[in-house]
Protein backbone atom coordinates (compact mmCIF):
# COMPACT_ATOMS: atom_id res chain seq x y z
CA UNK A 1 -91.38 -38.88 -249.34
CA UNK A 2 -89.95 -42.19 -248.66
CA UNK A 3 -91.15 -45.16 -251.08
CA UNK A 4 -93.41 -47.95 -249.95
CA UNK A 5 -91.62 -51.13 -249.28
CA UNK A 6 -93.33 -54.42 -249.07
CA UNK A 7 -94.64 -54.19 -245.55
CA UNK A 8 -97.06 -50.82 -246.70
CA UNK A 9 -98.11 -52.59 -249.59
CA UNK A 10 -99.34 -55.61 -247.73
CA UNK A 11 -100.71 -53.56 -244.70
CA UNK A 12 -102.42 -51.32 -247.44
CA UNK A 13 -103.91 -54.76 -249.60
CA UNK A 14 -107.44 -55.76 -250.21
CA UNK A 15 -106.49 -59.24 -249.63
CA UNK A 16 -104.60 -58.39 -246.30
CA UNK A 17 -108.21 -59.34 -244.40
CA UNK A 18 -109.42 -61.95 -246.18
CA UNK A 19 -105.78 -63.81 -246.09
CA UNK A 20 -105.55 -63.09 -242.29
CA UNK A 21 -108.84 -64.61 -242.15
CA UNK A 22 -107.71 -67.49 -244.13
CA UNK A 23 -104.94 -67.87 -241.98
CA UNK A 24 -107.08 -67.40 -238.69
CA UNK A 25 -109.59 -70.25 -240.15
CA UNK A 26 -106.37 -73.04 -240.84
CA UNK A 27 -104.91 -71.43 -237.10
CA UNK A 28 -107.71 -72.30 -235.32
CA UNK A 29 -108.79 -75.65 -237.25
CA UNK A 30 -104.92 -76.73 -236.14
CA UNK A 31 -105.61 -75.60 -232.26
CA UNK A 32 -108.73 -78.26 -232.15
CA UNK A 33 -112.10 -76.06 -233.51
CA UNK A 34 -113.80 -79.03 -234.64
CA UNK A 35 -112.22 -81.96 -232.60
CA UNK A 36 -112.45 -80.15 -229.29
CA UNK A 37 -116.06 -77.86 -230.32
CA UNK A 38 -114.28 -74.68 -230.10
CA UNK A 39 -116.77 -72.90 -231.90
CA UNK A 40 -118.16 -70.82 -229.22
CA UNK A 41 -114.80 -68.78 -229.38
CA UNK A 42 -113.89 -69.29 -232.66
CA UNK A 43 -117.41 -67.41 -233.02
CA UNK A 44 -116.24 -64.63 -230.74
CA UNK A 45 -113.11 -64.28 -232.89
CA UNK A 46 -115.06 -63.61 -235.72
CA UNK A 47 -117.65 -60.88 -234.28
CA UNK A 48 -114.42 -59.33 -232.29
CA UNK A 49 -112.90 -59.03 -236.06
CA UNK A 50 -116.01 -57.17 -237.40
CA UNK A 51 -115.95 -54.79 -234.72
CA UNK A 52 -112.00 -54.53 -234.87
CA UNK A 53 -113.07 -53.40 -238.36
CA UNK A 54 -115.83 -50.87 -237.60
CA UNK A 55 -114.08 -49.53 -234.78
CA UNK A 56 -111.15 -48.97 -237.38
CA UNK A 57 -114.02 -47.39 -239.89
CA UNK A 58 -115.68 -45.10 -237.30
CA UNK A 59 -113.02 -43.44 -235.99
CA UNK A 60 -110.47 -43.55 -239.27
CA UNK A 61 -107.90 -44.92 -236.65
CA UNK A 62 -105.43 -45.64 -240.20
CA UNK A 63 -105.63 -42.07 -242.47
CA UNK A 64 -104.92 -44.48 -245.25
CA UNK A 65 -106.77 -47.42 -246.39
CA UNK A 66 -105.50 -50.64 -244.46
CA UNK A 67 -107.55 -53.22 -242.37
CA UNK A 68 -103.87 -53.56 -240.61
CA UNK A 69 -105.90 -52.96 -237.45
CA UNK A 70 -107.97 -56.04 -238.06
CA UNK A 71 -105.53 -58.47 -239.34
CA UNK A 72 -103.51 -57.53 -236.01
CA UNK A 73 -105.97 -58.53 -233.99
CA UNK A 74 -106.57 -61.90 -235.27
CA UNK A 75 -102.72 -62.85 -235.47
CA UNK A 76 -102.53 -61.99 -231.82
CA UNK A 77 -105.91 -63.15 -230.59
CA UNK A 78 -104.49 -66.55 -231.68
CA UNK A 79 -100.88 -66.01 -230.85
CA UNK A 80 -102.26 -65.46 -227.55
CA UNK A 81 -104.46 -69.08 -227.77
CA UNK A 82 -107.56 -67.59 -226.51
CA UNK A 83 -109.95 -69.88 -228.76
CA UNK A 84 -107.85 -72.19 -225.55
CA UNK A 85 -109.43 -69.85 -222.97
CA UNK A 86 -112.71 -70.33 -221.01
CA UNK A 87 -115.44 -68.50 -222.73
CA UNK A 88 -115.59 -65.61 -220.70
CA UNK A 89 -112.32 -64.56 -221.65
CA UNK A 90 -113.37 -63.97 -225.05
CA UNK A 91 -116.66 -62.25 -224.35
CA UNK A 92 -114.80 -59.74 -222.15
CA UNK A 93 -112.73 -59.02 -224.87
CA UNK A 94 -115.57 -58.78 -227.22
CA UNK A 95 -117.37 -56.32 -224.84
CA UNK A 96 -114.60 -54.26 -224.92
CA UNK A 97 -114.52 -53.56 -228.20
CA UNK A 98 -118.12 -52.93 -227.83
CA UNK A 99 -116.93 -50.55 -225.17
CA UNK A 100 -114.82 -48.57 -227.25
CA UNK A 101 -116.84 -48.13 -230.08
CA UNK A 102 -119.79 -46.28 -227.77
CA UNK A 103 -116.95 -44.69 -225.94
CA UNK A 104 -115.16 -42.83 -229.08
CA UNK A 105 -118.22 -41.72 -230.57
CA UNK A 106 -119.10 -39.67 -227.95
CA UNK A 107 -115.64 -37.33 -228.54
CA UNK A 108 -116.70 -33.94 -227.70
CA UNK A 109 -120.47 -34.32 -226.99
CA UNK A 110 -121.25 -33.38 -223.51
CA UNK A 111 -124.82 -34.25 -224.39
CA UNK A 112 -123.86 -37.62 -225.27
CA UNK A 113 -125.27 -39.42 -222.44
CA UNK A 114 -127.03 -42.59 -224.17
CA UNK A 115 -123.64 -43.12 -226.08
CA UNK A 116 -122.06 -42.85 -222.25
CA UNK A 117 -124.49 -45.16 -220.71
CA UNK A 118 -124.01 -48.16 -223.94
CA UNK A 119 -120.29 -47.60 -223.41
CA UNK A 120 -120.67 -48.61 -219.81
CA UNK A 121 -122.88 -50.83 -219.94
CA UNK A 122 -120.65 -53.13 -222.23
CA UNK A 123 -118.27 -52.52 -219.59
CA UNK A 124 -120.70 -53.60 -216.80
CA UNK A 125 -121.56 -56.32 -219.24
CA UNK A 126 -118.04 -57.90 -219.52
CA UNK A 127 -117.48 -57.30 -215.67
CA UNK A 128 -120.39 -60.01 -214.69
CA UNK A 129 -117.96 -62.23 -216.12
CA UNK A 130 -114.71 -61.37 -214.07
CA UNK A 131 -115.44 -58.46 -211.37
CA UNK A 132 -111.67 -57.72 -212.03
CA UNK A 133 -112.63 -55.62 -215.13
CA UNK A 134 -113.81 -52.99 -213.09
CA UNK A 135 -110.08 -52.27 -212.26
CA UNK A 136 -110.53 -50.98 -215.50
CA UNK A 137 -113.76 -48.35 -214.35
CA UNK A 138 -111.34 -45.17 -212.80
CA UNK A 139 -108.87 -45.24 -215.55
CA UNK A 140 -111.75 -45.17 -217.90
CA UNK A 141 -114.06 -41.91 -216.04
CA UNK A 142 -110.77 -39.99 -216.34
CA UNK A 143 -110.18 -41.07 -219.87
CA UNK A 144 -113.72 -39.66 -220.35
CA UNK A 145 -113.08 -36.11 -219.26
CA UNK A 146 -109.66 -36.03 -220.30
CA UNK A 147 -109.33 -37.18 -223.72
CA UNK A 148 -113.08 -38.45 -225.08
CA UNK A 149 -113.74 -34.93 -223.54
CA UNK A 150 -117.12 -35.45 -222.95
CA UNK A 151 -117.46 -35.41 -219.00
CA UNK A 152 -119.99 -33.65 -217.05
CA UNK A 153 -121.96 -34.63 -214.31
CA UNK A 154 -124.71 -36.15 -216.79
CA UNK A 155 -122.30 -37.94 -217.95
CA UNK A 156 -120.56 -39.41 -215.29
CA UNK A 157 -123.68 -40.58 -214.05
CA UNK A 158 -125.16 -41.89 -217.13
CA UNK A 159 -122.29 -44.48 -216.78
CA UNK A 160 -122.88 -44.90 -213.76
CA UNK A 161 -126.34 -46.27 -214.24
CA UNK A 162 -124.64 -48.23 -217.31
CA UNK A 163 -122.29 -49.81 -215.20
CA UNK A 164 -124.65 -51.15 -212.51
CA UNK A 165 -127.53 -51.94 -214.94
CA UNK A 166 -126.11 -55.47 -215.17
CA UNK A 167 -126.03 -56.19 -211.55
CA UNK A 168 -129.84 -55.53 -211.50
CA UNK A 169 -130.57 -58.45 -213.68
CA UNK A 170 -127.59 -60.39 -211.72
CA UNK A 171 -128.80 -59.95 -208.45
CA UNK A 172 -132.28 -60.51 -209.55
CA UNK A 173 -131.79 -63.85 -210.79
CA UNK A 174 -129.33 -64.30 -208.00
CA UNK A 175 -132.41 -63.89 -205.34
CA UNK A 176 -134.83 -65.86 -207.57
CA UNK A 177 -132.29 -68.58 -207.50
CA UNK A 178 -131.86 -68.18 -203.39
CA UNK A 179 -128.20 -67.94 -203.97
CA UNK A 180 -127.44 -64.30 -203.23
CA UNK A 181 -123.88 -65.50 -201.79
CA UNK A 182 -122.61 -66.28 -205.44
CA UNK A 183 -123.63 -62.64 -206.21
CA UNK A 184 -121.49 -61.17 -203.25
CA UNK A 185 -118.34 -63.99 -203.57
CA UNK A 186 -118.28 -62.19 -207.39
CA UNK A 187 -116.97 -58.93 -205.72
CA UNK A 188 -114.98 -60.33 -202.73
CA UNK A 189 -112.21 -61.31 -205.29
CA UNK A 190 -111.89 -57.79 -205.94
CA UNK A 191 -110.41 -57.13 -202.39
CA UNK A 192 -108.20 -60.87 -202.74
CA UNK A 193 -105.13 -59.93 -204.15
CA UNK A 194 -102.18 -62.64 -204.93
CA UNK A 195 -98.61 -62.56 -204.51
CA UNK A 196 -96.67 -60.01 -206.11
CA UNK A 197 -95.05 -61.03 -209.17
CA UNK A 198 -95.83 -64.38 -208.65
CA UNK A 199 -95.38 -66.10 -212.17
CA UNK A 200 -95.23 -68.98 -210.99
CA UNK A 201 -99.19 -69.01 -211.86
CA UNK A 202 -98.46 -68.67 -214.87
CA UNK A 203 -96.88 -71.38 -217.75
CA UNK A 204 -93.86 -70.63 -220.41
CA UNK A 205 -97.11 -70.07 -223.06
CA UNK A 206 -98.35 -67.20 -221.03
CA UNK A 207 -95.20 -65.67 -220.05
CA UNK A 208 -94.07 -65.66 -223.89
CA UNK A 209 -97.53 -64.43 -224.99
CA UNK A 210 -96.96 -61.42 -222.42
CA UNK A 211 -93.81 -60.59 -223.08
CA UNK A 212 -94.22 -60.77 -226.89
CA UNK A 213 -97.45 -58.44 -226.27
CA UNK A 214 -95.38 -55.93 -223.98
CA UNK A 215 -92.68 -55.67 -226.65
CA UNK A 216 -95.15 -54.89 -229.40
CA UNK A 217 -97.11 -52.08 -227.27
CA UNK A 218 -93.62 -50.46 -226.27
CA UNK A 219 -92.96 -50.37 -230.34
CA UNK A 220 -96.32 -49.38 -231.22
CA UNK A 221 -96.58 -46.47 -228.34
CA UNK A 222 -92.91 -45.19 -228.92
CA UNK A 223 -93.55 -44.60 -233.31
CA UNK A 224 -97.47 -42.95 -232.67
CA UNK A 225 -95.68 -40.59 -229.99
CA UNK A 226 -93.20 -40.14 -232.22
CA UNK A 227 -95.66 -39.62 -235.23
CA UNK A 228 -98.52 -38.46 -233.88
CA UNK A 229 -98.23 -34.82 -235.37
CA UNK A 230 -99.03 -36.39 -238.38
CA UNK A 231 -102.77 -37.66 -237.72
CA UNK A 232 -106.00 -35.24 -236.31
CA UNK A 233 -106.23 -34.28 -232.98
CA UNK A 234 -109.24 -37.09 -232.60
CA UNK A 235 -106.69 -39.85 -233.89
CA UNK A 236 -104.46 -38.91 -231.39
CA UNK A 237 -107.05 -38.40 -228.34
CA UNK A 238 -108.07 -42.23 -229.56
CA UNK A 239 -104.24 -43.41 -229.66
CA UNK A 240 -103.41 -41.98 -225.86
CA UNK A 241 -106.71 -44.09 -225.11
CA UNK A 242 -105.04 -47.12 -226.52
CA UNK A 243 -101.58 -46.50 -225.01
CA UNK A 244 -102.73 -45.33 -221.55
CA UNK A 245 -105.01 -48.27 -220.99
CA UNK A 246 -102.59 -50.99 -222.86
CA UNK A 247 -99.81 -49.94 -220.12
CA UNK A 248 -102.09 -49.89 -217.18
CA UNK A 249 -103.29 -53.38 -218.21
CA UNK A 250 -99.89 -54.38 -218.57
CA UNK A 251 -99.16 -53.37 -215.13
CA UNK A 252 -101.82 -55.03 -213.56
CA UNK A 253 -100.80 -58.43 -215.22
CA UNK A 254 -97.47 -58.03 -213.85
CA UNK A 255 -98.07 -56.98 -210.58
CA UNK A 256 -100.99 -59.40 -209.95
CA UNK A 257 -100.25 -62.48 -212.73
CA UNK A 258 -103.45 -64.52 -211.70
CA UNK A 259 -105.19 -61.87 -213.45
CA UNK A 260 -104.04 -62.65 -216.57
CA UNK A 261 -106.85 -65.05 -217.64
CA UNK A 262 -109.05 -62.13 -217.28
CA UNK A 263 -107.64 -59.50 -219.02
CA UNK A 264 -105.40 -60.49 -221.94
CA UNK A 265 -107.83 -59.96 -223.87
CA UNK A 266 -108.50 -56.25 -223.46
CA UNK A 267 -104.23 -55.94 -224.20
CA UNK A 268 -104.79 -57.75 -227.19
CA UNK A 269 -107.51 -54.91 -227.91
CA UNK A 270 -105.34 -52.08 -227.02
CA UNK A 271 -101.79 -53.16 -228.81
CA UNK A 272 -103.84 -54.35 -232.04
CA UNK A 273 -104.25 -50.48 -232.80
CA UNK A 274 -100.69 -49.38 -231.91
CA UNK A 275 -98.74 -52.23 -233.62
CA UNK A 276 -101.17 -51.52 -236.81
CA UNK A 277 -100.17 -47.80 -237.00
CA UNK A 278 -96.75 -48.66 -236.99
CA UNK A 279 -96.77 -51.39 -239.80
CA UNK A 280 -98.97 -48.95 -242.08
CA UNK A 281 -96.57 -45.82 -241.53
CA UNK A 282 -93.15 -47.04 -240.99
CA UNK A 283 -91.21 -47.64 -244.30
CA UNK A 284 -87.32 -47.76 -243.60
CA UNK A 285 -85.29 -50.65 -244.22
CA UNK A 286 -85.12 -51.37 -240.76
CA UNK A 287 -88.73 -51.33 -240.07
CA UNK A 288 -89.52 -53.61 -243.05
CA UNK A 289 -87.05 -56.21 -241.85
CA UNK A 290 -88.54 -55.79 -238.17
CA UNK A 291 -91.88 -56.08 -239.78
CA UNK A 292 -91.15 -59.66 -241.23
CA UNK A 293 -89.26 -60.73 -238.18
CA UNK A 294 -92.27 -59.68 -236.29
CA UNK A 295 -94.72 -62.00 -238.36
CA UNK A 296 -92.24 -65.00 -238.01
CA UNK A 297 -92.13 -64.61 -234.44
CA UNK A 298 -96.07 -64.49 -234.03
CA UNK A 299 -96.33 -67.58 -236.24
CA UNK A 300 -94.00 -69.35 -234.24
CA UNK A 301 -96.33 -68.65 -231.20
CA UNK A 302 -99.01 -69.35 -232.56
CA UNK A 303 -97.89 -73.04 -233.83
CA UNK A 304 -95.99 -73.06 -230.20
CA UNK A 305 -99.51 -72.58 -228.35
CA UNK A 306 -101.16 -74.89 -230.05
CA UNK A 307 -98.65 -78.07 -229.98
CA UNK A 308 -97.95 -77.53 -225.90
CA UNK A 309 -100.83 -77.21 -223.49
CA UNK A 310 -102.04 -74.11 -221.67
């Protein structure tokens, strides 16, 4: 069995969380949380955390003890500057989570339907706030039957109802307000698409955020494929969740980069996982060395976002 080098013991610390959350506290005081009344998101960071944490708990996605998955997700929440980001960046993110932690607990449970119908309705939730999450909706019903393996008809259409049970309320206030057209220019966007690889939407900070993200999913999906024989068949049903929707997210930003506003966040979700895995169970020279690199980088971001404007 190959020793632990310093990146396992850190990743495997009881102080790993509470330093990250140091550090995210100092981060975000530096990006402007009291001089510019950031606490809205900084808010959001903190409840996304705490479900990053449960989501970890409830579905054992480390077989060892490490809050890895947790500290990831607050060193690239901010290396991606969304405390910067309107507010309903951050609650589609925060949904998300939500999203998953309805959606995994219904693994195997065809009779699962009020799990089903809170999954989607944190999905329908977070797409009031940018009708491009339901991009998100047909990757989602497959991953349902195929790996959550708990589609049926029921189901299907108890997530249905979840999904749409948002719009009730929105249209309802919508016609109380007499301004139905807001409620149908939400979903004409949907059939707007921009230019093709057109990043000229979007500025160095994003580009470097992306790429940096990209680079860490590739690493974190290529060592749990490799590794995956290792964890329960649940782990690794939750893992192809994480890598399947962290590419096709990927995908989207490329193809269509005036997206990216809208769904960085739910990357941010999916690579926190994968990169986490890797830093827990990788413990060759190499990957310690990578491991540090990979911290200085992120810092570097960070300080990067925060100096030059959005």
């Amino acid at each position: 069995m190959a020793r632990k080098r310093l990146q396992n013991r850190i990743a495997e610390s009881r102080f790993a969380l509470p330093v990250t959350a140091i550090y995210g506290l100092v981060m975000s005081v530096m990006c402007g949380l009291m001089d510019q009344n950031m606490w809205p998101q900084f808010g959001i960071l903190a409840v996304s955390s705490y479900l990053m944490v449960e989501l970890n708990n409830s579905n054992a996605l480390i077989r060892v003890y490490s809050r890895m998955v947790s500290c990831s997700y607050i060193m690239l929440f901010l290396m991606s500057a969304l405390l910067k980001f309107p507010l309903a960046t951050g609650f589609i993110q925060l949904f998300f989570i939500a999203f998953y932690l309805f959606f995994f607990h219904a693994y195997q449970n065809k009779s699962s339907m009020g799990l089903v119908f809170y999954a989607f309705l944190m999905l329908g939730i977070a797409s009031t706030m940018s009708a491009h999450v339901l991009f998100l909706v047909p990757l989602m019903w497959i991953l349902l039957f195929t790996n959550v393996l708990a589609g049926n008809l029921r189901t299907f259409f108890a997530s249905v109802i979840g999904l749409i049970l948002p719009y009730w309320f929105l249209i309802s206030y919508y016609v109380y307000t007499e301004n139905v057209d807001a409620f149908i220019s939400h979903f004409t966007g949907l059939a707007t698409f921009g230019k093709l690889f057109d990043y000229t939407v979007l500025t160095p900070n994003n580009i470097v955020v992306y790429a940096m993200l990209v680079l860490l999913m590739a690493t974190g999906i290529i060592h749990f494929h490799r590794n995956s024989y290792k964890d329960k068949i649940r782990t690794r049903m939750i893992y192809e969740v994480f890598s399947v929707a962290s590419i096709y997210v990927a995908v989207i930003i490329a193809l269509q980069p005036n997206l990216y506003q809208y769904l960085i966040g739910i990357l941010v979700v999916n690579v926190s996982p994968l990169i986490a895995h890797f830093v827990v169970f990788t413990r060759t020279r190499l990957t310690n060395m990578a491991f540090f690199f990979m911290i200085a980088v992120i810092f570097m971001i960070t300080l990067f976002n925060i100096w030059m404007p959005l």
